[in-house]
C-alpha atoms as a PDB file:
ATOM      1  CA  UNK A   1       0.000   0.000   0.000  1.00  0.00           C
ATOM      2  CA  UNK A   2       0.829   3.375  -0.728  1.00  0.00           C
ATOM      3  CA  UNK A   3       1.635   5.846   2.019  1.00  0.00           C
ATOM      4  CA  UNK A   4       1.293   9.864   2.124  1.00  0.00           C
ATOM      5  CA  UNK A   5       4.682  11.313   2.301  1.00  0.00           C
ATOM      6  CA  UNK A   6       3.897  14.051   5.122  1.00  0.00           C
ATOM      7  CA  UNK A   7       6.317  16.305   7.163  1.00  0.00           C
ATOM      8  CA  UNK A   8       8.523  18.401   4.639  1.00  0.00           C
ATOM      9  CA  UNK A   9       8.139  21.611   5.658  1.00  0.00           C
ATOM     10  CA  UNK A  10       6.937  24.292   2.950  1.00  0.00           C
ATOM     11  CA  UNK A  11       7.906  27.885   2.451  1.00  0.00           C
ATOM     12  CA  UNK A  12       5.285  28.804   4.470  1.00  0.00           C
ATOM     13  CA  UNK A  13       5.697  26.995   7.689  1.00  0.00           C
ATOM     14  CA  UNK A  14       9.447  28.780   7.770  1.00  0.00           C
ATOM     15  CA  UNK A  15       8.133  31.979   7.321  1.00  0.00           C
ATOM     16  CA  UNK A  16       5.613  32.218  10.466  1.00  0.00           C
ATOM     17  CA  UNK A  17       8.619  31.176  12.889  1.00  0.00           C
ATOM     18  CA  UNK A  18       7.775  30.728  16.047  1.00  0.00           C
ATOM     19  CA  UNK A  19       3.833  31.276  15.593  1.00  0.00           C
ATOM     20  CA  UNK A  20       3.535  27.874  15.198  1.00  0.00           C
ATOM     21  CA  UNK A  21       5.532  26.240  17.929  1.00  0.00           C
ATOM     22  CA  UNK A  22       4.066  25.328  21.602  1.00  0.00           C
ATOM     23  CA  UNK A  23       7.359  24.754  23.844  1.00  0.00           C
ATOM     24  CA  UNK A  24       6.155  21.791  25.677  1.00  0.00           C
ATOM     25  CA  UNK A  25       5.253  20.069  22.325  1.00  0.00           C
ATOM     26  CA  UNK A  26       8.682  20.916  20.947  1.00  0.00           C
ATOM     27  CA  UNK A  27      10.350  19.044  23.973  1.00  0.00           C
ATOM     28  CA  UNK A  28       8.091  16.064  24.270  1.00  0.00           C
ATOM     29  CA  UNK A  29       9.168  15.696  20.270  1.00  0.00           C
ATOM     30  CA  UNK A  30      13.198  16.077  21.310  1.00  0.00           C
ATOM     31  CA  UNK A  31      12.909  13.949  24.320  1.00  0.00           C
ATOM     32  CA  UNK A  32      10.936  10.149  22.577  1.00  0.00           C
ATOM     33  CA  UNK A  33      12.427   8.633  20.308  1.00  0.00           C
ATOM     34  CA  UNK A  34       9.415   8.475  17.945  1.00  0.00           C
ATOM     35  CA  UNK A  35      11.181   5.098  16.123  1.00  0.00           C
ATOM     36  CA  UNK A  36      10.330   2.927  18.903  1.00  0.00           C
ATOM     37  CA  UNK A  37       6.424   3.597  18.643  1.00  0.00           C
ATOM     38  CA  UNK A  38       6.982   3.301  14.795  1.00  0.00           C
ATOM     39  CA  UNK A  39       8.377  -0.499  15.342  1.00  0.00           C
ATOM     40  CA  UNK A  40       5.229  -1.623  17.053  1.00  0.00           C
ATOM     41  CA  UNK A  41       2.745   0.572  14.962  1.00  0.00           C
ATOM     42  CA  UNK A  42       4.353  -1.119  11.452  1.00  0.00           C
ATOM     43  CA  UNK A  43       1.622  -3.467  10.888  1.00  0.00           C
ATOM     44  CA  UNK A  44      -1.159  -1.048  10.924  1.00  0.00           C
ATOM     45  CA  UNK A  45      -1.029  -0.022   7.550  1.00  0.00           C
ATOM     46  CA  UNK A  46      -4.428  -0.189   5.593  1.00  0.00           C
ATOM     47  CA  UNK A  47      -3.971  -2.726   2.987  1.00  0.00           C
ATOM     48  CA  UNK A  48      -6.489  -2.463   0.017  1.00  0.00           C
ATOM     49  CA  UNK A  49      -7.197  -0.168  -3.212  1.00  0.00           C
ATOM     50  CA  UNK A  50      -7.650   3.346  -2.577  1.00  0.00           C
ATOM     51  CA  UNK A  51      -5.804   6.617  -2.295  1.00  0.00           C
ATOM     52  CA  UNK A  52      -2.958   6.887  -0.113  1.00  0.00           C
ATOM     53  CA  UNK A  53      -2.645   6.130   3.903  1.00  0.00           C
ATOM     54  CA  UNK A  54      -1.855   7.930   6.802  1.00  0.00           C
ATOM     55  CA  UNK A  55       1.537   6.884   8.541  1.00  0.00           C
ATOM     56  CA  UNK A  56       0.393   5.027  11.745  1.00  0.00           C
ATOM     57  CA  UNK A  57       2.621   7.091  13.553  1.00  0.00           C
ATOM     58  CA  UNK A  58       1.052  10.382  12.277  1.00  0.00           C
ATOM     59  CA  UNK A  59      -2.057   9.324  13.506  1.00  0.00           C
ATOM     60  CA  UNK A  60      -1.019   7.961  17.105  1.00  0.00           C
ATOM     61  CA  UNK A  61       0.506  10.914  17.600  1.00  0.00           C
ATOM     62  CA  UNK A  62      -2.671  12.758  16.645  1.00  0.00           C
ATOM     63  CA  UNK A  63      -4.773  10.438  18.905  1.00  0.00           C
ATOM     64  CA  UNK A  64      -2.130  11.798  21.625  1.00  0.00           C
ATOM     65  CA  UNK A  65      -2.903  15.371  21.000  1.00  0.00           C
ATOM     66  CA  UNK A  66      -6.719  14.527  21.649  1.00  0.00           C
ATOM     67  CA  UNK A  67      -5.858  13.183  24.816  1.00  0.00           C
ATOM     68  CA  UNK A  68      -3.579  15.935  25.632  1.00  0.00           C
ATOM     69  CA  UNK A  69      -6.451  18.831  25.313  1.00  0.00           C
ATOM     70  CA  UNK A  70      -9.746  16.730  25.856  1.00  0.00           C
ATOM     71  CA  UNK A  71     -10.862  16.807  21.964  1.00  0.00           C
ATOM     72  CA  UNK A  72     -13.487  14.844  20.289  1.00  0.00           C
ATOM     73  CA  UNK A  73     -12.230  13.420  16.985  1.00  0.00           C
ATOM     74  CA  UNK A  74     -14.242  16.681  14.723  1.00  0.00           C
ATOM     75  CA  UNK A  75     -12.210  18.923  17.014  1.00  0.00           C
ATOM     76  CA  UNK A  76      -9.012  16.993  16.830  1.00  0.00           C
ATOM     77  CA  UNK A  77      -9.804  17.260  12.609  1.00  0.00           C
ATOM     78  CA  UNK A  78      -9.915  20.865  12.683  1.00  0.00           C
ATOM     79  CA  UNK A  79      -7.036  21.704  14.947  1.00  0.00           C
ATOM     80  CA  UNK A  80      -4.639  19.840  13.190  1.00  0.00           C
ATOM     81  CA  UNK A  81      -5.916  21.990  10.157  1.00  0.00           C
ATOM     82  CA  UNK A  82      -5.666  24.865  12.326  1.00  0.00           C
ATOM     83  CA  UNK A  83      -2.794  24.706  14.451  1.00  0.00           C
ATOM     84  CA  UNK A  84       0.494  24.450  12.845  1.00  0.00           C
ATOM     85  CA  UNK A  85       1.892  23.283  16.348  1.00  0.00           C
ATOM     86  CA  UNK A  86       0.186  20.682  15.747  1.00  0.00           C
ATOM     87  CA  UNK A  87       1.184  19.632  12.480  1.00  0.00           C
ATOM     88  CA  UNK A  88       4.270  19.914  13.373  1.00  0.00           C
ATOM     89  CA  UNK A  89       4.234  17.835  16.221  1.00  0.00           C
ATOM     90  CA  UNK A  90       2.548  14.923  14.066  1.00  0.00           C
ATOM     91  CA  UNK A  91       4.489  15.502  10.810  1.00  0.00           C
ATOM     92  CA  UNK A  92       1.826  17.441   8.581  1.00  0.00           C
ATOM     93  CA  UNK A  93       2.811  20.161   6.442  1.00  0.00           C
ATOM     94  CA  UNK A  94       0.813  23.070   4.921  1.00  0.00           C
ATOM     95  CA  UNK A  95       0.719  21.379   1.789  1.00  0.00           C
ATOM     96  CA  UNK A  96      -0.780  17.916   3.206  1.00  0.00           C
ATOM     97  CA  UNK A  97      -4.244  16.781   3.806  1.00  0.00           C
ATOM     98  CA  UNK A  98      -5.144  16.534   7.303  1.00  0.00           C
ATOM     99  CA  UNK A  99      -6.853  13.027   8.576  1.00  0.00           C
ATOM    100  CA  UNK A 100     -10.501  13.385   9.019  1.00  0.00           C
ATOM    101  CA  UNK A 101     -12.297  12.522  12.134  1.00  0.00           C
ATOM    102  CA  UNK A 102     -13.559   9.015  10.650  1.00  0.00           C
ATOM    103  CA  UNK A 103     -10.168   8.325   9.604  1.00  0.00           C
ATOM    104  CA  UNK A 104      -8.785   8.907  13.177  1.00  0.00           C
ATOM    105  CA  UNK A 105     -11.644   7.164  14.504  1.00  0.00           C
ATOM    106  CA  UNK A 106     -11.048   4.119  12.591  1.00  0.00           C
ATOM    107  CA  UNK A 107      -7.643   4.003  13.620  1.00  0.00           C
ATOM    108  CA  UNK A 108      -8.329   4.177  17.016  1.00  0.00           C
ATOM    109  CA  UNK A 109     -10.826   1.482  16.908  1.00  0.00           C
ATOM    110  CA  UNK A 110      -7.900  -0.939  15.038  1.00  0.00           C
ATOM    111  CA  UNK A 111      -5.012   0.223  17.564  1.00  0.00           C
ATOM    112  CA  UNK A 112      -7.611  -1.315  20.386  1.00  0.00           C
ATOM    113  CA  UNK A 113      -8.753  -4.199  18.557  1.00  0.00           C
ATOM    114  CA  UNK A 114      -5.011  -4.881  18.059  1.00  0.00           C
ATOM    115  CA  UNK A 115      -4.155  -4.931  21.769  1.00  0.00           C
ATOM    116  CA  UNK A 116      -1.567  -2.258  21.012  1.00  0.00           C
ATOM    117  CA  UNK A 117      -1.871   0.653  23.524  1.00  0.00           C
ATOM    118  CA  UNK A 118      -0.539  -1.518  26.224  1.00  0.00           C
ATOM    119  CA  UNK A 119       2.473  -1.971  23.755  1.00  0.00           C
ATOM    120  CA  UNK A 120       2.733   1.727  23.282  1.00  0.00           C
ATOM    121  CA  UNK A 121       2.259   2.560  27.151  1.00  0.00           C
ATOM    122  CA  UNK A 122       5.336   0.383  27.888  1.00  0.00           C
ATOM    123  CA  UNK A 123       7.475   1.530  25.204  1.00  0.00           C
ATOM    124  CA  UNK A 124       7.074   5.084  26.361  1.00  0.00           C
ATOM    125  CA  UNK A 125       7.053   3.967  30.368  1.00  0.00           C
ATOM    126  CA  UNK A 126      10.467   2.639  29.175  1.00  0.00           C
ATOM    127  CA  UNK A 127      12.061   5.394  27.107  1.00  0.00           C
ATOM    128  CA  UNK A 128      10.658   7.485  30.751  1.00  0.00           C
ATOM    129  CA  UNK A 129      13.105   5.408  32.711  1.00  0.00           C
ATOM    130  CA  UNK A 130      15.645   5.415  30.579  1.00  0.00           C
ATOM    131  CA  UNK A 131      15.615   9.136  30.655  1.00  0.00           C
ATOM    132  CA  UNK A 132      16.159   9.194  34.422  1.00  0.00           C
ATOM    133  CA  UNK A 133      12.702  10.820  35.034  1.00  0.00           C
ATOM    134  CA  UNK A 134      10.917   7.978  36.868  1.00  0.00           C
ATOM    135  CA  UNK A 135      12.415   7.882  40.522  1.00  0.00           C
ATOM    136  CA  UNK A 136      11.193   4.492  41.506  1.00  0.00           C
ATOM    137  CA  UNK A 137      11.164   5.613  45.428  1.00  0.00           C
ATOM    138  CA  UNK A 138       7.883   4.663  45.562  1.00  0.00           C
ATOM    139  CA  UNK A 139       4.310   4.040  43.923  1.00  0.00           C
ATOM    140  CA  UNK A 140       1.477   5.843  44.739  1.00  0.00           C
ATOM    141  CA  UNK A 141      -1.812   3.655  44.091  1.00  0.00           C
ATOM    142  CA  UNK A 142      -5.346   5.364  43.841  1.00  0.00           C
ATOM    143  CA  UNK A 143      -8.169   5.410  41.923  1.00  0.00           C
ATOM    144  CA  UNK A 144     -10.642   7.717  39.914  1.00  0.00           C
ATOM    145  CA  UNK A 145     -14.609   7.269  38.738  1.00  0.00           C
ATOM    146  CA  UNK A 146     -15.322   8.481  35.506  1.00  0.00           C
ATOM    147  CA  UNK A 147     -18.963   8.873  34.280  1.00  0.00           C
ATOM    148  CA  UNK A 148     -19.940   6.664  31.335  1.00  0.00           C
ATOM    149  CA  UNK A 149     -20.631   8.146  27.585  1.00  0.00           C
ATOM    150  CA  UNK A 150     -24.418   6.952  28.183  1.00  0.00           C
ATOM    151  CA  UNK A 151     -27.533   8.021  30.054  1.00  0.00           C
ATOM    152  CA  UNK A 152     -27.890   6.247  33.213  1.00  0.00           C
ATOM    153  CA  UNK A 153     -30.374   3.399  32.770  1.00  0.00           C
ATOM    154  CA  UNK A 154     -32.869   3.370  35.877  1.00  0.00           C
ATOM    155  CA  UNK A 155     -32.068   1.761  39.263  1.00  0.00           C
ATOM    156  CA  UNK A 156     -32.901  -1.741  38.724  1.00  0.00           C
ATOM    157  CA  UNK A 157     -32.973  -1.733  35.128  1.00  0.00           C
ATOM    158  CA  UNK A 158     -29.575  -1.890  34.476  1.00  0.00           C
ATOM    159  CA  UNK A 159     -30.150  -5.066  31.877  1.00  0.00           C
ATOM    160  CA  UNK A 160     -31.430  -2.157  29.689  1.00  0.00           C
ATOM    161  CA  UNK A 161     -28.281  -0.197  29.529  1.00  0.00           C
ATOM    162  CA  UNK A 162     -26.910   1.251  26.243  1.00  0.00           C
ATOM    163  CA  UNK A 163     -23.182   0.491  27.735  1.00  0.00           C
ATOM    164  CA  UNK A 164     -23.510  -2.667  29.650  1.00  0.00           C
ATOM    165  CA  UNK A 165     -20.166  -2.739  30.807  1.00  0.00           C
ATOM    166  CA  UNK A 166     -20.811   0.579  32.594  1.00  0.00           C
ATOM    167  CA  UNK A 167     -21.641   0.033  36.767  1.00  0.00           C
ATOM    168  CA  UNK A 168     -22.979   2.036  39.984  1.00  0.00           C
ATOM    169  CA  UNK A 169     -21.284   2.818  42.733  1.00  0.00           C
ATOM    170  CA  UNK A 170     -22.429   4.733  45.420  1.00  0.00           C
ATOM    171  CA  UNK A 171     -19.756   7.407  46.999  1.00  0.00           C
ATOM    172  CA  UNK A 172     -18.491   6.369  49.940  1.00  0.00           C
ATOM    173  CA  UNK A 173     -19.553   9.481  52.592  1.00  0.00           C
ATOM    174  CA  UNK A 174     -21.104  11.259  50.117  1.00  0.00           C
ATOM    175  CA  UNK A 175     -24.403  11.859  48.766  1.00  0.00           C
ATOM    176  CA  UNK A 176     -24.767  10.910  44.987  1.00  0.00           C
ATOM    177  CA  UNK A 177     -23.497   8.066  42.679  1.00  0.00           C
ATOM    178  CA  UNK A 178     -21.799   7.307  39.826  1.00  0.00           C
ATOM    179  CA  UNK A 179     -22.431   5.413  36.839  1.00  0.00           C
ATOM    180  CA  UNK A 180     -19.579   4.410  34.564  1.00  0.00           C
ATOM    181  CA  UNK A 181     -15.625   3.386  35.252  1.00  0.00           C
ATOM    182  CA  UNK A 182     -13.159   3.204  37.116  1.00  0.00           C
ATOM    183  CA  UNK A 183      -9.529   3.604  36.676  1.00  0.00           C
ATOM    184  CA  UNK A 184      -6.974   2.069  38.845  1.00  0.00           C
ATOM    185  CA  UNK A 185      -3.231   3.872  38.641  1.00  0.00           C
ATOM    186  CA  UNK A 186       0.011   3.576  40.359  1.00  0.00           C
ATOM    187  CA  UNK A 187       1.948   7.020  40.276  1.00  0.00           C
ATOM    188  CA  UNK A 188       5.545   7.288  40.582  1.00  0.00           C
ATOM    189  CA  UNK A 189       6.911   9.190  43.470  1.00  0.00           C
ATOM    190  CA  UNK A 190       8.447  12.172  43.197  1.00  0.00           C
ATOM    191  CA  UNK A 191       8.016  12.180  39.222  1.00  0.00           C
ATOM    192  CA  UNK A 192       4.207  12.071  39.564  1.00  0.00           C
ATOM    193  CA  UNK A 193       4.623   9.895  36.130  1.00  0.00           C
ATOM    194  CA  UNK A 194       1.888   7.122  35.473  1.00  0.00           C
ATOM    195  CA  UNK A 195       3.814   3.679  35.886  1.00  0.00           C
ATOM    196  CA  UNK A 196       0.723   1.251  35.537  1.00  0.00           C
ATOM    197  CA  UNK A 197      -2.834   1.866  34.851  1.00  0.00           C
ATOM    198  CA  UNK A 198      -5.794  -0.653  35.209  1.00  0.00           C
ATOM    199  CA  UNK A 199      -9.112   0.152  33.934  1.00  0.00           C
ATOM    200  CA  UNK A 200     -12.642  -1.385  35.271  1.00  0.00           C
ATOM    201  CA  UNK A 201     -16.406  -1.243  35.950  1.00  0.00           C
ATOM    202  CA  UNK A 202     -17.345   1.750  38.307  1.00  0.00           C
ATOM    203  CA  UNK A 203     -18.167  -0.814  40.929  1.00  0.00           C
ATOM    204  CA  UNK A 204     -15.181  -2.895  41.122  1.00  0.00           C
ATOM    205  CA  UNK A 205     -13.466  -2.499  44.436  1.00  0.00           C
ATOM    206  CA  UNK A 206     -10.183   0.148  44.515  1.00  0.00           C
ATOM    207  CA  UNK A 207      -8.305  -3.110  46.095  1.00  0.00           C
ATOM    208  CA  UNK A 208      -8.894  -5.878  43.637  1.00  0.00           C
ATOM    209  CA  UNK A 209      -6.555  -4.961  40.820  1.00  0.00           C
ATOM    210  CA  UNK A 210      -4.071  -3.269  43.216  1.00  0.00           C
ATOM    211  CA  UNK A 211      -1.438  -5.900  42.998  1.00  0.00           C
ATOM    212  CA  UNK A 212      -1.637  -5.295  38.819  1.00  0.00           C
ATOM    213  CA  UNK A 213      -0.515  -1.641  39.999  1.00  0.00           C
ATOM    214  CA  UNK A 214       2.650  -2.713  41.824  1.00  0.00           C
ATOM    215  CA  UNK A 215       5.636  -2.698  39.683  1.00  0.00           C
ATOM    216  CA  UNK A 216       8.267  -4.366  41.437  1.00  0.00           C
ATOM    217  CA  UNK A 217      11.151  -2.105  41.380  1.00  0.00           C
ATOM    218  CA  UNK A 218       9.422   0.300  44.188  1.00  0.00           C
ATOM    219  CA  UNK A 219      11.342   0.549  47.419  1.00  0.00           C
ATOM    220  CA  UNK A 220       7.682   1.640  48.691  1.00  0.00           C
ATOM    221  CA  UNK A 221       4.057   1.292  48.140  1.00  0.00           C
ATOM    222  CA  UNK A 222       1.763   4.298  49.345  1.00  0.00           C
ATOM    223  CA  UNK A 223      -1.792   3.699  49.489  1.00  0.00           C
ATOM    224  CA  UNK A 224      -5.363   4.978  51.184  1.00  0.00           C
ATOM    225  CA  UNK A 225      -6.808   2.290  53.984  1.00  0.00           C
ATOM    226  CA  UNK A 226      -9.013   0.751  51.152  1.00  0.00           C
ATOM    227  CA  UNK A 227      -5.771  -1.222  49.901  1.00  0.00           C
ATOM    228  CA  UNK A 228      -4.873  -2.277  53.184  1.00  0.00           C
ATOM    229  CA  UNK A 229      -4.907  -6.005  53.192  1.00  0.00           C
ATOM    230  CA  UNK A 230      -3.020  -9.174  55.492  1.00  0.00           C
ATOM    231  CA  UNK A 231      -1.902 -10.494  52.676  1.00  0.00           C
ATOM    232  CA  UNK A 232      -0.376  -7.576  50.817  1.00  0.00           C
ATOM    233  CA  UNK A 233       1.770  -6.081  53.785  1.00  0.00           C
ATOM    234  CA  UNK A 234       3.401  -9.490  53.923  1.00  0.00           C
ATOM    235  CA  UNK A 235       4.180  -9.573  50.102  1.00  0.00           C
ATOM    236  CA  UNK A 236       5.399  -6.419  50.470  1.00  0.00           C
ATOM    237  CA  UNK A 237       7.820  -6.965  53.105  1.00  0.00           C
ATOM    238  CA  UNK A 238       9.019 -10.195  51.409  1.00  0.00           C
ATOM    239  CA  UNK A 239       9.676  -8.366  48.318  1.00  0.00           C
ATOM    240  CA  UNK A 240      11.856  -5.726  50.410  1.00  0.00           C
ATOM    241  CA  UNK A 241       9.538  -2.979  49.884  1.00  0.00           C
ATOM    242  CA  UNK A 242       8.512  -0.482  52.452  1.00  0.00           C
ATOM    243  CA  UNK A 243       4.748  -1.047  53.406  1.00  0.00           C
ATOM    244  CA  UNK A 244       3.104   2.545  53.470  1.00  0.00           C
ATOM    245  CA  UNK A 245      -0.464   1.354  53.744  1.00  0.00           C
ATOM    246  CA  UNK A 246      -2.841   2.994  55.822  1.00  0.00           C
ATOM    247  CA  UNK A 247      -4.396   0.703  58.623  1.00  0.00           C
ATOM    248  CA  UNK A 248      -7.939   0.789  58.866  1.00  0.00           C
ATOM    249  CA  UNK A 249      -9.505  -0.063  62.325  1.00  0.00           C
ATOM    250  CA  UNK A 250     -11.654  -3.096  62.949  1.00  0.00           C
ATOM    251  CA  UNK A 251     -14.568  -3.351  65.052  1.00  0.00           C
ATOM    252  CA  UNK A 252     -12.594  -5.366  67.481  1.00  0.00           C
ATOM    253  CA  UNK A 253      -9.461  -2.718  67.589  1.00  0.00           C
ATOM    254  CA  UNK A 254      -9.128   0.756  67.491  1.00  0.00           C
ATOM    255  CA  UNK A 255      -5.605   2.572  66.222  1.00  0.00           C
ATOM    256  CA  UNK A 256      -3.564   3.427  68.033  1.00  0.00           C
ATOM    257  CA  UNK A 257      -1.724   6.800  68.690  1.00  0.00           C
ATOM    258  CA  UNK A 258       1.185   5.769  66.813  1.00  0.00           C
ATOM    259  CA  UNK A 259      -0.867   4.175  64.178  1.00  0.00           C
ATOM    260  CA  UNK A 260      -2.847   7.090  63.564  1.00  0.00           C
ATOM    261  CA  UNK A 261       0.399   9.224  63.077  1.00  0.00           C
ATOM    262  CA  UNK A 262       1.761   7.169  60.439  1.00  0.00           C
ATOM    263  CA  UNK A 263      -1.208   6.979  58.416  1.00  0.00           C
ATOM    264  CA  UNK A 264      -1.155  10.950  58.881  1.00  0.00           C
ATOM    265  CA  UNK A 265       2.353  10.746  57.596  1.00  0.00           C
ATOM    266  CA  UNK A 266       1.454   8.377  54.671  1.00  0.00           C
ATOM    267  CA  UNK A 267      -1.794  10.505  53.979  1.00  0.00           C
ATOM    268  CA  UNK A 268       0.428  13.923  53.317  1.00  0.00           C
ATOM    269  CA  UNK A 269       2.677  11.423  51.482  1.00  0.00           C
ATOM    270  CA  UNK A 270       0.330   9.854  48.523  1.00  0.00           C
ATOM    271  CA  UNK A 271      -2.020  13.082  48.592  1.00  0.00           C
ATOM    272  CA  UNK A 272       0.280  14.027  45.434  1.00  0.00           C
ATOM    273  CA  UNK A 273      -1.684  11.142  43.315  1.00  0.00           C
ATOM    274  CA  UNK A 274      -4.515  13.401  43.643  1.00  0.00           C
ATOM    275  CA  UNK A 275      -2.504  16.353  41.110  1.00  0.00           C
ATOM    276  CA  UNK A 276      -2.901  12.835  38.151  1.00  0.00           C
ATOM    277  CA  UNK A 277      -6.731  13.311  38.542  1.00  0.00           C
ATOM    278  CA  UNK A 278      -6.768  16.678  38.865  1.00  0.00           C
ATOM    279  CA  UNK A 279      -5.145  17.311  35.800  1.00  0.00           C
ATOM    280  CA  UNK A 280      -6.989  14.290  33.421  1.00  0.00           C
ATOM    281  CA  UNK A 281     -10.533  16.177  34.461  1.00  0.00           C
ATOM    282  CA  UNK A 282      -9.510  19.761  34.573  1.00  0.00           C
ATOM    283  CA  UNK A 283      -7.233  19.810  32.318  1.00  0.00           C
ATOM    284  CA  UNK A 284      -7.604  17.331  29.639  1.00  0.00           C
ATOM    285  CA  UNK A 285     -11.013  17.082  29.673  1.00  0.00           C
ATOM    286  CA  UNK A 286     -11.765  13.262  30.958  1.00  0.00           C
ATOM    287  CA  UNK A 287     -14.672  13.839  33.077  1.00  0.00           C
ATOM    288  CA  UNK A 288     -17.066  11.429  31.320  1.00  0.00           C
ATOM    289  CA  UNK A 289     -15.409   8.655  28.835  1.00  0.00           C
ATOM    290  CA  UNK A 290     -16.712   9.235  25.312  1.00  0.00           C
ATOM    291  CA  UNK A 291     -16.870   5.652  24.240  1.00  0.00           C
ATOM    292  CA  UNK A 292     -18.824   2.506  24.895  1.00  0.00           C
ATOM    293  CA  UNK A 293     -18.039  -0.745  26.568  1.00  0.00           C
ATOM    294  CA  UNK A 294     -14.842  -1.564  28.586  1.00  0.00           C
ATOM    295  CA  UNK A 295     -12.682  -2.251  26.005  1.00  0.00           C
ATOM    296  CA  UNK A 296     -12.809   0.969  24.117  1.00  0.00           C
ATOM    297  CA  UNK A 297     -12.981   3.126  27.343  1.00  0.00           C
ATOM    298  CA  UNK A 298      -9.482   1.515  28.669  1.00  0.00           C
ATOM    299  CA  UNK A 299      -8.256   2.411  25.191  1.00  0.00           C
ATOM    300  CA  UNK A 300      -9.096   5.922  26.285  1.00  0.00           C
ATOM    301  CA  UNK A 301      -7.520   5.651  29.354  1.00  0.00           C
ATOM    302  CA  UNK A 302      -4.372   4.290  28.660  1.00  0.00           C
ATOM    303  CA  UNK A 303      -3.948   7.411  25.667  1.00  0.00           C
ATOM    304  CA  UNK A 304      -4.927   9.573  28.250  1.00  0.00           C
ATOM    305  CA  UNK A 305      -1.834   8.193  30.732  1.00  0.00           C
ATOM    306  CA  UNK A 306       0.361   8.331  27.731  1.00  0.00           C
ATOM    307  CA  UNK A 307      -0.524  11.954  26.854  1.00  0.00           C
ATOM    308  CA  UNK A 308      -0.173  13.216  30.794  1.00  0.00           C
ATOM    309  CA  UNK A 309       3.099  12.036  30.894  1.00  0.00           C
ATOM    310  CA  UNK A 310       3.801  13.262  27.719  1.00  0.00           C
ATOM    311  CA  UNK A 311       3.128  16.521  29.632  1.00  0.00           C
ATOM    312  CA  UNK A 312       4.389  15.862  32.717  1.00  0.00           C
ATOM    313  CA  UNK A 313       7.982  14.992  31.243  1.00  0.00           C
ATOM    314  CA  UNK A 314       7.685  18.264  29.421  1.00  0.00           C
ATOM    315  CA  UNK A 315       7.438  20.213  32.855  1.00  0.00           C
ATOM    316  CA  UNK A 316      10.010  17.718  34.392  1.00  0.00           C
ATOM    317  CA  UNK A 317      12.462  18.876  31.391  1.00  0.00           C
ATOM    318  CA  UNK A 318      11.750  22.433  31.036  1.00  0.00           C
END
């Protein structure tokens, strides 16, 4: 198949200078080597008759941008028309066509179907590390809810729900509910970089994927009391890791004073996960998924940790 030869950059582009640059873009683009995400995109290529394809690469980085600024794929069309920072970043120059938005949804769909994002996440977790920006002195393990793309089917109809992967869950000391997902993260310490991300049904419990969150090359593990479990301080410990889980009373045994000031300690500690979440909904825009069923939504999610580092590696480097 034929391929559009994109990126040259026109008489045009050099005359507006610096109008079309955004700093943090410019670094993110001199700091990953863009060849190792090409290796693993390389058999993405639309095969059949037609006029020329998109480089896989072009459009994963597009995809990236969408995370990046919390764009639906009509918006992410027109700023790449619009916004010679972003060309650049992707490789588009004034002369080329930009993707349309069914053409960047398709390829989403196929990088998801393909089982590729995880790929991708690790091949950029590992260019992170080899960069010296992930500090490995500890993971910080949380989770966020994120409101589904559907209407909420009624209480006790949920069999009737247009996402049926979707789930309640009531918040714990709050008044209200949500309906949708859930998504599991372990944050490096002292980076604030997204090592491991787990997505699931709204009502799946913040502890049951928590050991999927745990890298291995921590010397620490921070987490709220909802993670604190027998059997996981003991791994822990056997690993050599420093247990910084917060003990939870039981009915049988209050904390005690020393307890309570070390899960104060650990509290102040992990409280910097919160800045991840912070930044996907205010910033970038993820405060309801736009997709439907699980597997599309952790496709979401996992471009969505890719792009915040992506930005969090361009403050680290600044």
């Amino acid at each position: 198949m034929s391929v559009k030869g994109t990126g040259q950059l026109g008489f045009g582009e050099l005359g507006v200078g610096r109008r079309g640059v955004i700093a943090a873009l410019d670094r993110v683009s001199s700091l990953v080597d863009w060849a190792g995400f090409e290796k693993a995109l390389a058999g993405l290529r639309e095969e059949g008759p037609g006029r020329p394809g998109y480089r896989p690469l072009l459009l994963f980085k597009a995809l990236l941008l969408q995370a990046w600024y919390g764009l639906s794929d009509s918006e992410l069309e027109f700023r790449l028309g619009d916004s010679l920072a972003f060309g650049r970043f992707v490789g588009l120059s004034l002369e080329d066509e930009v993707p349309d938005h069914t053409t960047l949804c398709r390829f989403r769909n196929r990088l998801v179907a393909a089982r590729l994002l995880e790929k991708l996440f690790s091949e950029l977790d590992r260019q992170l590390e080899n960069a010296r920006l992930i500090v490995k002195q500890g993971t910080m393990l949380d989770a966020t809810l994120i409101e589904a793309a559907t209407a909420r089917p009624p209480r006790g109809k949920e069999a009737l729900a247009v996402d049926p992967d979707a789930a309640f869950v009531k918040h714990q000391g709050k008044p209200g509910s949500t309906y949708g997902y859930k998504a599991h993260v372990g944050v490096d310490q002292g980076s604030g970089l997204v090592r491991s991300v787990i997505t699931t049904p709204a009502n799946i419990n913040d502890t049951t994927p928590a050991d999927g969150l745990i890298r291995g090359d921590e010397r620490a593990v921070y987490a709220d009391k909802a993670y604190d479990t027998h059997a996981r301080r003991a791994r822990l410990k056997s690993q050599g890791m420093k247990v910084r889980l917060m003990r939870r009373p039981s009915q049988y045994h209050a904390l005690t004073p020393r307890q309570q000031r070390l899960n104060d300690l650990i509290a102040r500690r992990r409280a910097a996960v919160e800045t991840t979440f912070a930044t996907w909904k205010r910033r970038m825009g993820l405060t309801r998924v736009r997709y439907i069923g699980l597997v599309k939504v952790t496709g979401q999610i996992l471009l969505t940790a890719m792009a915040f580092n992506l930005r969090r590696a361009a403050a680290l480097t600044a």
